[in-house]
C-alpha atoms as a PDB file:
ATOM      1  CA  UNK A   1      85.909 134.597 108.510  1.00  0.00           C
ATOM      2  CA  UNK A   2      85.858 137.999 106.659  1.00  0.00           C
ATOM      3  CA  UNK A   3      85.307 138.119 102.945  1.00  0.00           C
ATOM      4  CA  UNK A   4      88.619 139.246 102.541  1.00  0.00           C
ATOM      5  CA  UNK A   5      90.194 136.843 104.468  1.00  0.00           C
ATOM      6  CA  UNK A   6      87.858 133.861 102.917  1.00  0.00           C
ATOM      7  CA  UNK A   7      89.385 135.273  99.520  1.00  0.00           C
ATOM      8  CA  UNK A   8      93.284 135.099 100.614  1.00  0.00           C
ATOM      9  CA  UNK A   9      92.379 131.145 101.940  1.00  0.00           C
ATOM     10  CA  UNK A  10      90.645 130.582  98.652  1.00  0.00           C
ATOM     11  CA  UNK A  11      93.527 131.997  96.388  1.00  0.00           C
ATOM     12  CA  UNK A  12      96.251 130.438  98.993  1.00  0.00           C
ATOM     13  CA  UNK A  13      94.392 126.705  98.080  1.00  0.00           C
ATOM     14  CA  UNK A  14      93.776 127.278  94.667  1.00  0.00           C
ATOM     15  CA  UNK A  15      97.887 128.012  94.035  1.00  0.00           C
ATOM     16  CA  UNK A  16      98.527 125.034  96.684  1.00  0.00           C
ATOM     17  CA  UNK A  17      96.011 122.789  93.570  1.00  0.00           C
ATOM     18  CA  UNK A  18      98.482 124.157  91.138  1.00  0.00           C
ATOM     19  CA  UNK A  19     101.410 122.524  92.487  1.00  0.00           C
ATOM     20  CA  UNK A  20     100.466 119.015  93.218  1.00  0.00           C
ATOM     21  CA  UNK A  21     101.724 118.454  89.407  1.00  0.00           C
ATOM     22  CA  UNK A  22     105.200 118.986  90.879  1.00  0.00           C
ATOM     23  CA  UNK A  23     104.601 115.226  92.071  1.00  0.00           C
ATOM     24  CA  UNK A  24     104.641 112.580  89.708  1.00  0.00           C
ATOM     25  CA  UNK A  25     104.131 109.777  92.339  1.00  0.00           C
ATOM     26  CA  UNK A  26     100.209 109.057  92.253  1.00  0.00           C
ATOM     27  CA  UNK A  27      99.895 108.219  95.909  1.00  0.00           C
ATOM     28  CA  UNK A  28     101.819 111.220  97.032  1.00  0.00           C
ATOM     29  CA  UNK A  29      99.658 113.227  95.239  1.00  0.00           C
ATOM     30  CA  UNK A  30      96.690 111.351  96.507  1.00  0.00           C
ATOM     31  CA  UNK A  31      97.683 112.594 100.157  1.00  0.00           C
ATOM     32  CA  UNK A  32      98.955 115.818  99.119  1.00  0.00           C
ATOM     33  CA  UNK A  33      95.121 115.873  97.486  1.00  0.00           C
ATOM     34  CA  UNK A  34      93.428 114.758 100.669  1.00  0.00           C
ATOM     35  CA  UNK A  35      95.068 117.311 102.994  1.00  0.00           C
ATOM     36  CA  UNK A  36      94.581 119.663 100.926  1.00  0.00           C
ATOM     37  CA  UNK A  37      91.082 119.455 101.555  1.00  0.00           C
ATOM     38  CA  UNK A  38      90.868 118.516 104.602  1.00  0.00           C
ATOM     39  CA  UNK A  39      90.288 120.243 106.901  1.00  0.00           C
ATOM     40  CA  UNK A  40      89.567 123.448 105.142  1.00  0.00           C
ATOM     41  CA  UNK A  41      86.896 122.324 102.913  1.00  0.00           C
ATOM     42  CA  UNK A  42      85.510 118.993 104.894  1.00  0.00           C
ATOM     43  CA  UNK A  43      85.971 117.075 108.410  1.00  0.00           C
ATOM     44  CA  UNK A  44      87.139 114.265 106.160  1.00  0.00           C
ATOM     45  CA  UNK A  45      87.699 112.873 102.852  1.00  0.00           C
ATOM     46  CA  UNK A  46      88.460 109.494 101.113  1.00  0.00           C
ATOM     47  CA  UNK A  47      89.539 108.915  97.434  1.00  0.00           C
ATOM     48  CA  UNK A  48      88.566 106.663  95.301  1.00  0.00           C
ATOM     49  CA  UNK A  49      90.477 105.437  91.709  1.00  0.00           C
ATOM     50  CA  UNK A  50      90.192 102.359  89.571  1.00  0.00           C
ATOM     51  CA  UNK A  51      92.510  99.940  89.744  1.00  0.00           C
ATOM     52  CA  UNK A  52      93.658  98.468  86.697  1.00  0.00           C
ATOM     53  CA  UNK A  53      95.618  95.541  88.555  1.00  0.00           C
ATOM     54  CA  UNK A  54      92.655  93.966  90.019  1.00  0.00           C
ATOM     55  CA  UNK A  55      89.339  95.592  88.296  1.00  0.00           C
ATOM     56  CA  UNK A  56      88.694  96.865  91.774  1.00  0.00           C
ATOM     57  CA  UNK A  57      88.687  99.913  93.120  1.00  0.00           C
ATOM     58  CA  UNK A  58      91.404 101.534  95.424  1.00  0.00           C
ATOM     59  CA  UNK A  59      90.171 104.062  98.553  1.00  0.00           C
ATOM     60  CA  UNK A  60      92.681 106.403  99.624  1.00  0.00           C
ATOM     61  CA  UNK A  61      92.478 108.351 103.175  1.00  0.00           C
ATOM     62  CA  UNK A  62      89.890 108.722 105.385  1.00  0.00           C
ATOM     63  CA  UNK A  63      91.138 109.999 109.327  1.00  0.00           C
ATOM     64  CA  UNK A  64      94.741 108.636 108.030  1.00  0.00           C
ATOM     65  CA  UNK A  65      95.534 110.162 104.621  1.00  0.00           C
ATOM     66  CA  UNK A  66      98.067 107.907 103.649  1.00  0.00           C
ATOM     67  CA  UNK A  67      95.881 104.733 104.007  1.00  0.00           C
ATOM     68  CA  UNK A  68      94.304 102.872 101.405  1.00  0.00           C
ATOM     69  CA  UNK A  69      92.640  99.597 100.489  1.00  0.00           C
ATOM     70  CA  UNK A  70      90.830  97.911  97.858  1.00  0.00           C
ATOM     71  CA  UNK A  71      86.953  96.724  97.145  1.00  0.00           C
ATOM     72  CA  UNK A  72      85.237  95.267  94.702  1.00  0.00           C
ATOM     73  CA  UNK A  73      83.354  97.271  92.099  1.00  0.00           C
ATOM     74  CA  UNK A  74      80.200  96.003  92.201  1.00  0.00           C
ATOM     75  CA  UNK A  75      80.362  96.620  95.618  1.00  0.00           C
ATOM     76  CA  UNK A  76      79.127 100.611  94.634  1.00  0.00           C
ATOM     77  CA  UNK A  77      76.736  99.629  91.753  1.00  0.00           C
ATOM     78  CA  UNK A  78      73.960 101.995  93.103  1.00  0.00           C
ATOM     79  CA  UNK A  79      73.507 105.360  92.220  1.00  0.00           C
ATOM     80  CA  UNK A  80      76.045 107.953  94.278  1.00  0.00           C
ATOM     81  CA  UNK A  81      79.910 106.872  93.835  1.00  0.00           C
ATOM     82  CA  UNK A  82      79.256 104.583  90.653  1.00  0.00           C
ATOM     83  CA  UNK A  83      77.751 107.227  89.157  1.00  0.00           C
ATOM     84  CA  UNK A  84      80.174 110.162  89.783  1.00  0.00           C
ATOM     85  CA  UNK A  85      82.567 107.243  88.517  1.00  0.00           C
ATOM     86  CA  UNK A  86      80.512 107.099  85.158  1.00  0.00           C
ATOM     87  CA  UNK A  87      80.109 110.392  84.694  1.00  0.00           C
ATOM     88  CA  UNK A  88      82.339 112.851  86.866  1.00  0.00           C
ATOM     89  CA  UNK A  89      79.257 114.580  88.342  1.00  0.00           C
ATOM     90  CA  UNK A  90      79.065 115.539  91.497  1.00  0.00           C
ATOM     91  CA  UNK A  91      76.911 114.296  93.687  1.00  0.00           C
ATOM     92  CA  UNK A  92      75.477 115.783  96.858  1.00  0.00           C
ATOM     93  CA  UNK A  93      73.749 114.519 100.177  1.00  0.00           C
ATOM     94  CA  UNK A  94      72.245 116.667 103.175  1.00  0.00           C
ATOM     95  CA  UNK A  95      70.839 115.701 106.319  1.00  0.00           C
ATOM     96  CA  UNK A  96      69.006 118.328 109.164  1.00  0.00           C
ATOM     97  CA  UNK A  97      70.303 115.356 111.412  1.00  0.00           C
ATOM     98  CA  UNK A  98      72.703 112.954 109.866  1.00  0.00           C
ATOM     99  CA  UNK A  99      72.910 111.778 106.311  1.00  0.00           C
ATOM    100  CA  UNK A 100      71.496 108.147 106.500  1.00  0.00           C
ATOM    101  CA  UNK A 101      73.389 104.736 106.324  1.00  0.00           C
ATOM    102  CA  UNK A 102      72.003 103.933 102.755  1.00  0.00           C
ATOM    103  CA  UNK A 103      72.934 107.424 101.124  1.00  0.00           C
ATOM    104  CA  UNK A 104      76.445 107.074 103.332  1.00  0.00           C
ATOM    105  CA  UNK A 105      77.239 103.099 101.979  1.00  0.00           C
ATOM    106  CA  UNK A 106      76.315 104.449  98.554  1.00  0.00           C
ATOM    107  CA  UNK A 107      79.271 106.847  98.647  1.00  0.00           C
ATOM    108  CA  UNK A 108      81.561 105.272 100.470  1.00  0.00           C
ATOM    109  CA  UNK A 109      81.787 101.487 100.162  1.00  0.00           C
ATOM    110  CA  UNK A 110      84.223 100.040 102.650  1.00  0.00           C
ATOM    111  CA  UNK A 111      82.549  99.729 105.929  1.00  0.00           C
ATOM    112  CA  UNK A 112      86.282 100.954 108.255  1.00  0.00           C
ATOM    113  CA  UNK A 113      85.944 104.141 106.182  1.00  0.00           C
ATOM    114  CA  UNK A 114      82.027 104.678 106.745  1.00  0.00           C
ATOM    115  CA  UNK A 115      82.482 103.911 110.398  1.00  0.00           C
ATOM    116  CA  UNK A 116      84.999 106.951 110.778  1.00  0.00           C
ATOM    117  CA  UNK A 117      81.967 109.093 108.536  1.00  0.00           C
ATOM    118  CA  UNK A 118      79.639 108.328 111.159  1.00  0.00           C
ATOM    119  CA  UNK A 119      81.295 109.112 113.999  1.00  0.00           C
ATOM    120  CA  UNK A 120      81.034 112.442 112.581  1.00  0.00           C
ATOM    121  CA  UNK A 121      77.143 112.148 112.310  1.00  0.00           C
ATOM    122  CA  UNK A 122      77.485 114.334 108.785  1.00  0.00           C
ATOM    123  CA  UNK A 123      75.484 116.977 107.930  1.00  0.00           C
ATOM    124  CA  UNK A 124      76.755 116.950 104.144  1.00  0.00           C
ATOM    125  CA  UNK A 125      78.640 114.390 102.083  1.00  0.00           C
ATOM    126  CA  UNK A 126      79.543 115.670  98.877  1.00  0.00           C
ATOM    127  CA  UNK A 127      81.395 113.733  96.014  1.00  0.00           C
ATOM    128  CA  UNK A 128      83.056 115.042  93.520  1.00  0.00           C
ATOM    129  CA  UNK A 129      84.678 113.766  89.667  1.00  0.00           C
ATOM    130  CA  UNK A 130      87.957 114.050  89.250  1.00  0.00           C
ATOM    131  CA  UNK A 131      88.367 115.071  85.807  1.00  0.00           C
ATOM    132  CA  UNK A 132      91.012 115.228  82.997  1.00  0.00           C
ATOM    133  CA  UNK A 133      91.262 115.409  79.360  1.00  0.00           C
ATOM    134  CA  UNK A 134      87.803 114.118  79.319  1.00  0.00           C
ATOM    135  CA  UNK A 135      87.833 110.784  81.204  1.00  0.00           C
ATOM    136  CA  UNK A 136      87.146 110.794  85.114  1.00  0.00           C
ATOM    137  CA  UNK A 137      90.123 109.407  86.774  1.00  0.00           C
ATOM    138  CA  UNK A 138      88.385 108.918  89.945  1.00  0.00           C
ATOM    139  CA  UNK A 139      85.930 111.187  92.779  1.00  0.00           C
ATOM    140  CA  UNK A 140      86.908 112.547  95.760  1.00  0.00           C
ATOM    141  CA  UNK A 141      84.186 112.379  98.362  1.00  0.00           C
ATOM    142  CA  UNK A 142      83.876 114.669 101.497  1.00  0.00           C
ATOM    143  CA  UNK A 143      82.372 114.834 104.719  1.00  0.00           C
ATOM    144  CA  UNK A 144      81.255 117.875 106.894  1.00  0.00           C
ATOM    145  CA  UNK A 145      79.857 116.896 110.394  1.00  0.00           C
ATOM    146  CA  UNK A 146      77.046 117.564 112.362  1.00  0.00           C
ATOM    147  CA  UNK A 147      75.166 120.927 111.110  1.00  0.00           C
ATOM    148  CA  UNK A 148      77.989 121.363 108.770  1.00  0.00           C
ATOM    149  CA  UNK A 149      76.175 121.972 105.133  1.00  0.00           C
ATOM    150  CA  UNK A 150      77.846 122.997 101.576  1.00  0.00           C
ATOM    151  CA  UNK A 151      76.608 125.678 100.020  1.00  0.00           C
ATOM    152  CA  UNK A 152      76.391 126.121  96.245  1.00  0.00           C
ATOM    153  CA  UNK A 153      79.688 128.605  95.950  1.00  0.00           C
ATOM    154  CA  UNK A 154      81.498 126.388  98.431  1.00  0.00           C
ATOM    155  CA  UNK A 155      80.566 123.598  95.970  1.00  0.00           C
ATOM    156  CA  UNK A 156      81.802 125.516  92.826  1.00  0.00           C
ATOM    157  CA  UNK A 157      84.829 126.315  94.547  1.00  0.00           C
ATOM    158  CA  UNK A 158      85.568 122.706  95.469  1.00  0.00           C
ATOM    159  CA  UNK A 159      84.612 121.495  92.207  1.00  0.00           C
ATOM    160  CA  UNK A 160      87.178 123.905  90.932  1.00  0.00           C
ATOM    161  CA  UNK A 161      89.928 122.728  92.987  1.00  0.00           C
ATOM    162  CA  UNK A 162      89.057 119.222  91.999  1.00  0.00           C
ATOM    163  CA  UNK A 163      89.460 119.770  88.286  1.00  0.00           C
ATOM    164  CA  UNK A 164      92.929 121.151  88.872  1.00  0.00           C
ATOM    165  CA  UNK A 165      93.827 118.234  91.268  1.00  0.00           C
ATOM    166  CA  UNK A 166      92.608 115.777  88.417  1.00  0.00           C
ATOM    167  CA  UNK A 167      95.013 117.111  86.358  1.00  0.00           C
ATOM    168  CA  UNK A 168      97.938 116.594  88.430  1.00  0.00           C
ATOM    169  CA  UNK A 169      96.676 112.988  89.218  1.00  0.00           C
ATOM    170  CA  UNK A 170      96.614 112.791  85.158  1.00  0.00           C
ATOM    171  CA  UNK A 171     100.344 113.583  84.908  1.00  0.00           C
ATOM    172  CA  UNK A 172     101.142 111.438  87.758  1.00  0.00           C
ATOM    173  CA  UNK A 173      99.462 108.347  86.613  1.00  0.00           C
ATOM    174  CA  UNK A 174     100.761 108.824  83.052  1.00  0.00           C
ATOM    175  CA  UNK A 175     104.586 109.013  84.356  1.00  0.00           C
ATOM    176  CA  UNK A 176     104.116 105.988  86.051  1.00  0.00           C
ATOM    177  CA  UNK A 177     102.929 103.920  83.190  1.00  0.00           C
ATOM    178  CA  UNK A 178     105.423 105.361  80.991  1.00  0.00           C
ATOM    179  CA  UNK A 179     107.969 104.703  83.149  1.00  0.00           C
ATOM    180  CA  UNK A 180     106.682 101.159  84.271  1.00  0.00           C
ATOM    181  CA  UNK A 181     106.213 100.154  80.663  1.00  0.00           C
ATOM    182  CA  UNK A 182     108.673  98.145  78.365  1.00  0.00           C
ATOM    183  CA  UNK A 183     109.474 100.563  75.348  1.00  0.00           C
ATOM    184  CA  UNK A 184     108.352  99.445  72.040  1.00  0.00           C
ATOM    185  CA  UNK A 185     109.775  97.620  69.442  1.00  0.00           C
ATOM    186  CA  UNK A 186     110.189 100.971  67.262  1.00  0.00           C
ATOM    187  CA  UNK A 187     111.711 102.455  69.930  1.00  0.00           C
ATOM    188  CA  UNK A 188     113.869  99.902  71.037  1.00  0.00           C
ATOM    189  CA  UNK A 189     115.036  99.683  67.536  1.00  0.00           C
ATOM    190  CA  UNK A 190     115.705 103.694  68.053  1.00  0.00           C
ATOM    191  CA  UNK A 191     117.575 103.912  70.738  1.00  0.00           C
ATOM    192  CA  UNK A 192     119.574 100.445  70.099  1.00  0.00           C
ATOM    193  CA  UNK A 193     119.871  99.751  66.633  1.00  0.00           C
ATOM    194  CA  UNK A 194     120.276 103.334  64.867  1.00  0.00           C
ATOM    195  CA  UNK A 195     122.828 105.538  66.587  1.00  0.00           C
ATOM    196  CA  UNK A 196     122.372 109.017  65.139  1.00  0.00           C
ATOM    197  CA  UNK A 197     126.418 108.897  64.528  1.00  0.00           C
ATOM    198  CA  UNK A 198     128.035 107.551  61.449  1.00  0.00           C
ATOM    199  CA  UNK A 199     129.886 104.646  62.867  1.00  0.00           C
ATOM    200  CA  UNK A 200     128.662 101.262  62.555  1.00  0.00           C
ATOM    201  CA  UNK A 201     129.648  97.928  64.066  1.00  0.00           C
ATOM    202  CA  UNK A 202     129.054  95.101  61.650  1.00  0.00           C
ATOM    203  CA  UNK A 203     127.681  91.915  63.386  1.00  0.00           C
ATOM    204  CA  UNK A 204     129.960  89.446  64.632  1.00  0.00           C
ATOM    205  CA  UNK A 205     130.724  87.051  62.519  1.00  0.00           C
ATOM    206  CA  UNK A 206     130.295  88.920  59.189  1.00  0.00           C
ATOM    207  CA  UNK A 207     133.401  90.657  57.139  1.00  0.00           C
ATOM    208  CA  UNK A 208     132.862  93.511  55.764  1.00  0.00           C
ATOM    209  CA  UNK A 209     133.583  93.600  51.828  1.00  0.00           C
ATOM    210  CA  UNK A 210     136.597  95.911  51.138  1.00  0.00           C
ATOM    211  CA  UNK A 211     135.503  99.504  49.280  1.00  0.00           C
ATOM    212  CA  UNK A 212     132.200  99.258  50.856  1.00  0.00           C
ATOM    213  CA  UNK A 213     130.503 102.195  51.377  1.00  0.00           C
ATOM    214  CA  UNK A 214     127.854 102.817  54.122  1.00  0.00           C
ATOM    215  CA  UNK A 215     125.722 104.965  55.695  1.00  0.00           C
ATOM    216  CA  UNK A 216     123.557 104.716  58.487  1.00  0.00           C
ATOM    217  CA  UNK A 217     119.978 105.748  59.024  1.00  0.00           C
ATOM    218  CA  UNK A 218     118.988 108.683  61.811  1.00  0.00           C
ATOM    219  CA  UNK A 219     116.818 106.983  64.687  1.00  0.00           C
ATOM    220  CA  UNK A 220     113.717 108.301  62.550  1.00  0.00           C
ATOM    221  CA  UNK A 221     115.000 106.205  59.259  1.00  0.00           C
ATOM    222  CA  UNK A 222     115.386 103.308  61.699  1.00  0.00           C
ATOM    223  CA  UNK A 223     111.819 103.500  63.764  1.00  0.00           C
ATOM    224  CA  UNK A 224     109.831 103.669  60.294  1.00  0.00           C
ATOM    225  CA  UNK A 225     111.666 100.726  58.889  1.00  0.00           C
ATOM    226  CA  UNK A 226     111.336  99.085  62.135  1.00  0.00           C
ATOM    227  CA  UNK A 227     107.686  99.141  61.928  1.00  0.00           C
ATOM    228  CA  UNK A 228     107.314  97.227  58.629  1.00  0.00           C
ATOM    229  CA  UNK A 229     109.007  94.333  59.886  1.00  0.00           C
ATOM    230  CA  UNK A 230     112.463  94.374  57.568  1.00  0.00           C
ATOM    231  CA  UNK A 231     115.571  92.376  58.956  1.00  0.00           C
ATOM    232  CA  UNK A 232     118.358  93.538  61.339  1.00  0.00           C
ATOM    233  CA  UNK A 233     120.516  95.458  59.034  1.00  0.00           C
ATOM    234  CA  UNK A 234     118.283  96.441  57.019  1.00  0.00           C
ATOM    235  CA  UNK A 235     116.441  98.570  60.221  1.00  0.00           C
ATOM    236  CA  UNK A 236     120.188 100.410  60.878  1.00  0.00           C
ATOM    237  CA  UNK A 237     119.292 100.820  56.626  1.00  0.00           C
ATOM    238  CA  UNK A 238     123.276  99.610  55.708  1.00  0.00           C
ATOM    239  CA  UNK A 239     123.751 100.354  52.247  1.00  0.00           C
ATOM    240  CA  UNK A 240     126.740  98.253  50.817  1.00  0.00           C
ATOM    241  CA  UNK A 241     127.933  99.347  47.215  1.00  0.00           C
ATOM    242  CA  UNK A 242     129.402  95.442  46.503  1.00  0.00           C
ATOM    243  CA  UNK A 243     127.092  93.842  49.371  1.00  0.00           C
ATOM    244  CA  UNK A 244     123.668  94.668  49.398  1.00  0.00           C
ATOM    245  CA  UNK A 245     121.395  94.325  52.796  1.00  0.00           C
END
């Protein structure tokens, strides 16, 4: 490939980084991730994230992009995943021949997903942090085969597209909580208890006195009060001239 054309591909994959944040599904943008890479950058490429749910860790890809499966994490305690985990460094291995069992277990820990490295018999596995807002969200580790090396600006570069892909994952992954999570109390007192209009409904049950003036709070008035913990009417902050709150 010319230098030119290398360019274009680089510039065409860099702008293709930039729009996995147009996702806000996690997994699709774990796939959209791993094609991405693959196979311009590597043979093959696996994922890996935390997963809050078990304490485990989730692998994404390998020859099928869209799989994925849990392990344990102790299961990658030694030096090569764990600590690109820790840290968000990358890590790199090279082999003349083929990059060794040991080195290839200690970056990727499910055996299904190392036997589909091997077949490869890979020159170069390289792992890189996927990082956002200062915490590592996860690595990305990927495989060229036989004779198949990375050199250091192919490494920059991929390091590069990794940071932008981190941030999309960041986006993705917040969304989902967000939108997975019950709202708060404050909130909840927000959007339920404090319409931003001036009519009121007075609780069932309870007459209002006659010549009573009220007003009621804006959401803000309401989420402040809501947060010390004063009583129902007193959050929608009723002010009766004859009946007090």
């Amino acid at each position: 490939m010319t230098a030119v054309a290398l360019a274009d591909a680089r510039a065409q994959m860099a702008e293709e980084a930039l729009s996995l944040s147009g996702s806000l599904n996690v997994r699709r943008t774990v796939v959209s991730l791993i094609t991405l890479f693959r196979p311009r950058l590597a043979d093959w490429a696996t994922l890996v994230m935390p997963d809050s749910v078990t304490g485990g860790l989730v692998l994404f890809g390998g020859n099928d992009a869209s799989f994925s499966t849990v392990v344990a994490r102790d299961s990658v305690a030694r030096p090569g995943l764990d600590r690109i985990l820790r840290t968000g460094r990358t890590e790199l291995r090279v082999a003349a021949e083929a990059v060794p069992a040991d080195e290839l277990s200690s970056m990727i820990p499910y055996p299904e997903l190392r036997a589909e490295a091997v077949e490869l018999r890979p020159g170069a596995v390289l792992g890189l942090g996927l990082t956002a807002r200062g915490t590592t969200l996860g690595a990305l580790v990927i495989v060229r085969g036989h004779g198949r090396g990375f050199d250091d600006d192919e490494v920059a570069f991929a390091e590069r597209i990794a940071s932008r892909a981190a941030m999309a994952l960041a986006s993705a992954r917040m969304y989902e909580e967000r939108a997975s999570s019950p709202p708060s109390f404050s909130t909840a007192c927000a959007r339920q208890l404090c319409p931003t209009s001036t009519a009121f409904v007075w609780p069932r049950g309870t007459v209002r006195p006659p010549n009573t003036s009220i007003s009621v709070a804006t959401s803000t008035t309401c989420t402040a009060q809501a947060t010390t913990g004063l009583s129902r009417l007193a959050m929608c902050a009723v002010k009766a001239s004859k009946r007090p709150c």
